[in-house]
Protein backbone atom coordinates (compact mmCIF):
# COMPACT_ATOMS: atom_id res chain seq x y z
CA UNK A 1 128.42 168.07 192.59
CA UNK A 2 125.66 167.23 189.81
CA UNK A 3 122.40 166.27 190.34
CA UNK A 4 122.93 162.81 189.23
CA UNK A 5 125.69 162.13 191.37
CA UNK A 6 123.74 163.43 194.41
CA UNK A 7 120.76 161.27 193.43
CA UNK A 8 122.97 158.00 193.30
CA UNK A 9 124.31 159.16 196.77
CA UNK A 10 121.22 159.37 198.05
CA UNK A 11 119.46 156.35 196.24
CA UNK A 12 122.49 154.31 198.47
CA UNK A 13 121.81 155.71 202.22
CA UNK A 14 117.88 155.18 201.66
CA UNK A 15 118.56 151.22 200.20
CA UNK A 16 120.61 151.25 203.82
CA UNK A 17 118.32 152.80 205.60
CA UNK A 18 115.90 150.09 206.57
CA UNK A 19 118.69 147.79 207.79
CA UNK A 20 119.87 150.83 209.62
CA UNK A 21 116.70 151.97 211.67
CA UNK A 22 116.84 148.24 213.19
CA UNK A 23 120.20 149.32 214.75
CA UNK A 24 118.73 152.92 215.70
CA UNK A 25 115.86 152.39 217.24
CA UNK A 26 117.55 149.83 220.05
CA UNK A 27 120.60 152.08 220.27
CA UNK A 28 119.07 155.65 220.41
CA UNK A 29 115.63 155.33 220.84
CA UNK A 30 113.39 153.78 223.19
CA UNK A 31 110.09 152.86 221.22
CA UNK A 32 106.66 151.84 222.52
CA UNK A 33 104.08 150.60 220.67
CA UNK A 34 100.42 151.12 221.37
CA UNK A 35 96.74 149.39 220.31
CA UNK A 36 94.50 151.25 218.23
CA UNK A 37 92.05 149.48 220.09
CA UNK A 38 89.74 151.14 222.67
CA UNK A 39 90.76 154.84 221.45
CA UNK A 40 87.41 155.97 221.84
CA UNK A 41 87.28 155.04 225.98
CA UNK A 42 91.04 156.37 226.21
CA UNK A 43 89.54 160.01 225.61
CA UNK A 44 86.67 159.61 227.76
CA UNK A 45 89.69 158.54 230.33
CA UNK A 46 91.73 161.38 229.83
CA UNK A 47 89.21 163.80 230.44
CA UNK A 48 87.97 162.03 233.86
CA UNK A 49 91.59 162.52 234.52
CA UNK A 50 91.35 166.30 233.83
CA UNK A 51 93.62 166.14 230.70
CA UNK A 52 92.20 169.19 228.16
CA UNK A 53 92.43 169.21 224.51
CA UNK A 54 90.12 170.06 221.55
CA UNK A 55 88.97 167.84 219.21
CA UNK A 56 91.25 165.23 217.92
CA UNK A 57 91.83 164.82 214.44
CA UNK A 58 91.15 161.37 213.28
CA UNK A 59 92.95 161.93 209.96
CA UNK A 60 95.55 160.00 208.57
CA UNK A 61 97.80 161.95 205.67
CA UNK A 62 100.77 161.41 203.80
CA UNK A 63 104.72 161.71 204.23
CA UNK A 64 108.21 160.70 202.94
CA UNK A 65 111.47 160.24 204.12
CA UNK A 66 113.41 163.08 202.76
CA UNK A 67 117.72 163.77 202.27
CA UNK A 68 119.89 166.22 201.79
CA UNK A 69 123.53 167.35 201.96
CA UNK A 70 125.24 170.36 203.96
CA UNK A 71 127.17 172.75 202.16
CA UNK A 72 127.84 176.80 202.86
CA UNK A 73 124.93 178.69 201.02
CA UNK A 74 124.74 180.50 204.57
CA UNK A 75 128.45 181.70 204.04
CA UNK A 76 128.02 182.04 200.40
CA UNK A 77 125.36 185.02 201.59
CA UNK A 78 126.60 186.57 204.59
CA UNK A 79 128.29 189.62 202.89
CA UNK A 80 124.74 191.09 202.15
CA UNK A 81 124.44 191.42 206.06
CA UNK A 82 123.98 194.92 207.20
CA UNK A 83 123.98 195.82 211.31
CA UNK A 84 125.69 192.84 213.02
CA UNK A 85 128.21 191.17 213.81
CA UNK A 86 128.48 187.57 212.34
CA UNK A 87 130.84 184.48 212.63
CA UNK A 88 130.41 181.38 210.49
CA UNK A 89 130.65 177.63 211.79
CA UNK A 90 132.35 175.78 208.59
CA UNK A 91 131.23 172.13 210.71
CA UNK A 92 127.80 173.05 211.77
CA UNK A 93 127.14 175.07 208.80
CA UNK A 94 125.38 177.68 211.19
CA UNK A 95 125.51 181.35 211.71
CA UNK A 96 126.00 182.79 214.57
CA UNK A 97 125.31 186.76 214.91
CA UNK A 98 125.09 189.57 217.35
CA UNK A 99 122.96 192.69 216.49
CA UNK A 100 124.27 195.78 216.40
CA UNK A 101 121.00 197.38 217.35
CA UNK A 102 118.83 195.00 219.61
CA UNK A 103 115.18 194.95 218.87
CA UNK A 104 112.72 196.46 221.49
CA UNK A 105 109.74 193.78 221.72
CA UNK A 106 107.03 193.05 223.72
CA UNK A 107 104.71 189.69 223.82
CA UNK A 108 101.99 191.24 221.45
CA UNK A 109 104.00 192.70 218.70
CA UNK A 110 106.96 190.32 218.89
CA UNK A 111 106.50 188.00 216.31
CA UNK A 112 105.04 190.80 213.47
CA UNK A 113 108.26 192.99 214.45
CA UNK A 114 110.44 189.74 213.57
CA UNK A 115 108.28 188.52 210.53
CA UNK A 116 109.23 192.24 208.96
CA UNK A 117 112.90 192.08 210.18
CA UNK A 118 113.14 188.59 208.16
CA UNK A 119 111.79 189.94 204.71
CA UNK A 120 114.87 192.07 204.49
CA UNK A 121 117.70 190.47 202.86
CA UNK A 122 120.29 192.63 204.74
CA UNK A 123 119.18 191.37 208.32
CA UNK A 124 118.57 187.41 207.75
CA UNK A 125 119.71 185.23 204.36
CA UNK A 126 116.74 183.32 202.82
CA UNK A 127 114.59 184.80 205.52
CA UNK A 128 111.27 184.32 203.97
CA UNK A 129 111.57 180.58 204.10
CA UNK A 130 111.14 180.53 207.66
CA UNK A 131 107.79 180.76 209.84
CA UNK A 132 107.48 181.52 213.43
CA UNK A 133 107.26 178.51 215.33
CA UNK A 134 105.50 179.35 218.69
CA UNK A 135 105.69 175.70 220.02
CA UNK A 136 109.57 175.89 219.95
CA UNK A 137 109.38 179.24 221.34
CA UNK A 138 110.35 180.32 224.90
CA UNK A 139 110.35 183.22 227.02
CA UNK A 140 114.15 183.26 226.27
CA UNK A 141 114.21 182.08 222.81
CA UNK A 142 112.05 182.58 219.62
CA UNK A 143 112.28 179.98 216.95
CA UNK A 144 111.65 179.88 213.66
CA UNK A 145 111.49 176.98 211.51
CA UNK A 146 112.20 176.40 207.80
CA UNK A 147 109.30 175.52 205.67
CA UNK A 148 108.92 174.82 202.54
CA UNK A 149 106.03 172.93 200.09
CA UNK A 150 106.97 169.60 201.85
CA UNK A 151 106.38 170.75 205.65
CA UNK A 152 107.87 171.95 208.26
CA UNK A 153 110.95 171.52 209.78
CA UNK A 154 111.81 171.04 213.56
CA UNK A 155 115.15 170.38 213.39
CA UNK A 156 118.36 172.41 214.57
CA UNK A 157 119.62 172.08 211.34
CA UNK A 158 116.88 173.89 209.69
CA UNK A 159 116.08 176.99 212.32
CA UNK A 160 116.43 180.73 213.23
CA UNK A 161 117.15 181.29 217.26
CA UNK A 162 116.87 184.84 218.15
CA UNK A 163 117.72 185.25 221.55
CA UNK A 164 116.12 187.45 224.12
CA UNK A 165 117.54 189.85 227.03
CA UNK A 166 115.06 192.30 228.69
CA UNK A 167 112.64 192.87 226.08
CA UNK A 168 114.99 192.97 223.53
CA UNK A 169 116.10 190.61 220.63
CA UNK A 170 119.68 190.66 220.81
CA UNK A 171 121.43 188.14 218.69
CA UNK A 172 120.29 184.63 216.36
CA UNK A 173 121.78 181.62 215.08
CA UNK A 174 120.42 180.39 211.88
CA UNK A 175 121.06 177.36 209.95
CA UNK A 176 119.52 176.30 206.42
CA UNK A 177 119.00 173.26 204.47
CA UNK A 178 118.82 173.65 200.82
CA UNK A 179 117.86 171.40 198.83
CA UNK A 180 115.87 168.57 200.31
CA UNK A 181 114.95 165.88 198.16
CA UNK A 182 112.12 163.21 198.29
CA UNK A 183 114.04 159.55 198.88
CA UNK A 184 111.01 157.43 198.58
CA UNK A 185 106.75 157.84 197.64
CA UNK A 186 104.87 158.65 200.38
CA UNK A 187 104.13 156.74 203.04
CA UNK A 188 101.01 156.80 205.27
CA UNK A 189 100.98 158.72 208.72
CA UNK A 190 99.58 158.12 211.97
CA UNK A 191 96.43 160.58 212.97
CA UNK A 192 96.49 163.31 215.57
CA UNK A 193 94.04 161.50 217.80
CA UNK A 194 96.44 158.07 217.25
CA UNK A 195 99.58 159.35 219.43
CA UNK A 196 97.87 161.49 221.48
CA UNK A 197 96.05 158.37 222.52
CA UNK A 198 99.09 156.35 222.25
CA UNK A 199 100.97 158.94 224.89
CA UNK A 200 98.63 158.54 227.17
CA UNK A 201 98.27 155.05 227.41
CA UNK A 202 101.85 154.55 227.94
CA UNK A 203 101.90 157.43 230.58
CA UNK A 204 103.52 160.01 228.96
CA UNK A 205 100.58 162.58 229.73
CA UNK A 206 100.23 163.11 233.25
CA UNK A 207 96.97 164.00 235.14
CA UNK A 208 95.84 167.86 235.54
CA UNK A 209 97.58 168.88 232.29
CA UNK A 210 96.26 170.38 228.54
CA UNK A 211 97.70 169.54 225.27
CA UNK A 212 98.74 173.06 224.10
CA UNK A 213 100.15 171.80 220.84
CA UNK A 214 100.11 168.83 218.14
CA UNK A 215 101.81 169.32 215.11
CA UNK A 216 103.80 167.19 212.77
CA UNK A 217 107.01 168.26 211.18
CA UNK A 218 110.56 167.03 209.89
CA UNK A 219 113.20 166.33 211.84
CA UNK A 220 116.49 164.51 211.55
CA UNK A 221 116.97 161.09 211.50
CA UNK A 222 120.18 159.74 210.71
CA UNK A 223 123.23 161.42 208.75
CA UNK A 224 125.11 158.62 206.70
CA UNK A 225 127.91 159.58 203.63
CA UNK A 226 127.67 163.56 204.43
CA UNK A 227 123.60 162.81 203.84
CA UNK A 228 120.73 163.98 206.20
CA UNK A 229 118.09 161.92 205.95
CA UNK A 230 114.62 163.17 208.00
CA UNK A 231 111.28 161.75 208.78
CA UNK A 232 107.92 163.48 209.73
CA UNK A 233 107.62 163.18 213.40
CA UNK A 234 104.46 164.42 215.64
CA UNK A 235 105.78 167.31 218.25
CA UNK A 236 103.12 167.22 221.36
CA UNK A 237 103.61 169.89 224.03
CA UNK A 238 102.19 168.79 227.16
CA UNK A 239 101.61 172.15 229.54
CA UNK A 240 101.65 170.86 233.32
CA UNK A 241 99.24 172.70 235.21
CA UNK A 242 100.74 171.83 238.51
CA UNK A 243 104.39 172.75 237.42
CA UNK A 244 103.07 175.01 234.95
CA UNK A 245 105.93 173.44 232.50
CA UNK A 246 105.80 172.55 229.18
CA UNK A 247 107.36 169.13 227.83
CA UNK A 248 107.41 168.55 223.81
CA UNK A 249 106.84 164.89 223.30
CA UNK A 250 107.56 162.89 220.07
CA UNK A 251 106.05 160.74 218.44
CA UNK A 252 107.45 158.50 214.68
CA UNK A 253 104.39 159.67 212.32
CA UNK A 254 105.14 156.66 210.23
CA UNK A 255 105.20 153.98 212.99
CA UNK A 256 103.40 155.32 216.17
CA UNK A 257 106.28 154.89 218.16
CA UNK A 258 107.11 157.00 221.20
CA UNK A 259 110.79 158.64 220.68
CA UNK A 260 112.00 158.30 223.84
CA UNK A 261 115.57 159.38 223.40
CA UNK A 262 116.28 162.10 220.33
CA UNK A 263 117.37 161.11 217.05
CA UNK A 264 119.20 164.38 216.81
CA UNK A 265 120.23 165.44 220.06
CA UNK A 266 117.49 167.57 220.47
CA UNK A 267 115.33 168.13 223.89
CA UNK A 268 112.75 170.33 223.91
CA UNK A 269 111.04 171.76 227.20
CA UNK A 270 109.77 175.47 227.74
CA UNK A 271 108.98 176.75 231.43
């Protein structure tokens, strides 16, 4: 498919995509808005409350809605694999693989023995556009996310799973999107210290508990005509230190609503 004709395709979904999001949000998303007003005594009421975090940015920055289309570079690649054992998903355009030789790891050298098994083109394909993302992360699962010039991206669609067994890193799934395009100029988006405040004043942070994480990345927000079409979203991991569980909370970076219910079927929590 030329460029044009994916431009056109795309120039469609995002004229639609306005009426759309009306029908979303009420049908798979629960939104809550929040005042801007009074943010200043909503931190001083968070920490009475013994709610820890370090200094909240107050900076707005910039976004867009970005597209893009599946199709099987993943497959197109997987002959250049060396040590594993690997099965292709021709619907969820992911790769599924099981290492011949599982990789001993421990909790300090985990991530720099992963970083160096990524840079080889025989082990993972396009491995040097992902980064370790620790916030994803589990004790049974490391993630990393694609990234690229336009941010990150927290989206199964988009991510290398390694799974882990006793110490050792014995399989991944890994999918890729290539080719992401920008669908509109950037739009303005909401601060740090904004939906931090705006989770707790709808009671989404509970008492006793630290904000271990706050960072804003892509993640999928509709697919319509074989397009993806993603949004920056704020990822907040709450760590309960009662329960000593953490809960990833999201947040719309372009509206400052709470996403109650996952635009892609994703649900994050780590214990």
């Amino acid at each position: 498919m030329d460029f044009r004709r994916i431009e056109i395709i795309f120039l469609v979904v995002f004229l639609s995509l306005d009426a759309f999001l009306l029908v979303s949000f009420h049908n798979s998303q629960q939104v809550i808005s929040n005042s801007t007003s009074g943010v200043t005594s909503t931190v001083t009421d968070m920490r009475k409350r013994n709610i820890s975090f370090g200094k909240l940015d107050k900076t707005t920055g910039n976004a867009y809605y970005l597209g893009a289309q599946p199709d099987n570079v993943l497959a197109s690649n997987i002959s250049q694999l060396r040590g594993q054992e690997v099965q292709y998903n021709q619907t969820t355009h992911k790769i599924t693989s099981t290492l011949t030789d599982p990789i001993s790891i421990t909790s300090s050298n985990k991530v720099t023995k992963l970083d160096k098994f990524l840079k080889n083109k025989t082990n993972i394909i396009k491995g040097k556009a992902y980064e370790y993302a620790p916030q994803l992360s589990s004790k049974t699962s490391i993630v990393y996310a694609e990234t690229s010039d336009l941010g990150d991206m927290y989206d199964k669609t988009g991510q290398i799973v390694f799974s882990v067994a006793n110490n050792r890193v014995i399989s991944y799934t890994q999918t890729y999107v290539n080719n992401l395009q920008i669908l509109h100029e950037k739009q303005a988006t909401k601060s740090e210290r904004d939906v931090i405040t705006t989770l707790y004043s709808n009671s989404e942070i509970p008492n006793n508990s630290k904000i271990s994480y706050a960072n804003m990345a892509y993640t999928k927000l509709l697919t319509a005509k074989n397009s993806t079409i993603y949004i920056p979203v704020w990822f907040i991991t709450i760590h309960n230190k009662d329960s000593k569980v953490d809960t990833i909370k999201k947040v719309n970076a372009f509206t400052g609503n709470i996403i109650k219910t996952s635009t892609n079927g994703d649900d994050y929590s780590n214990e």
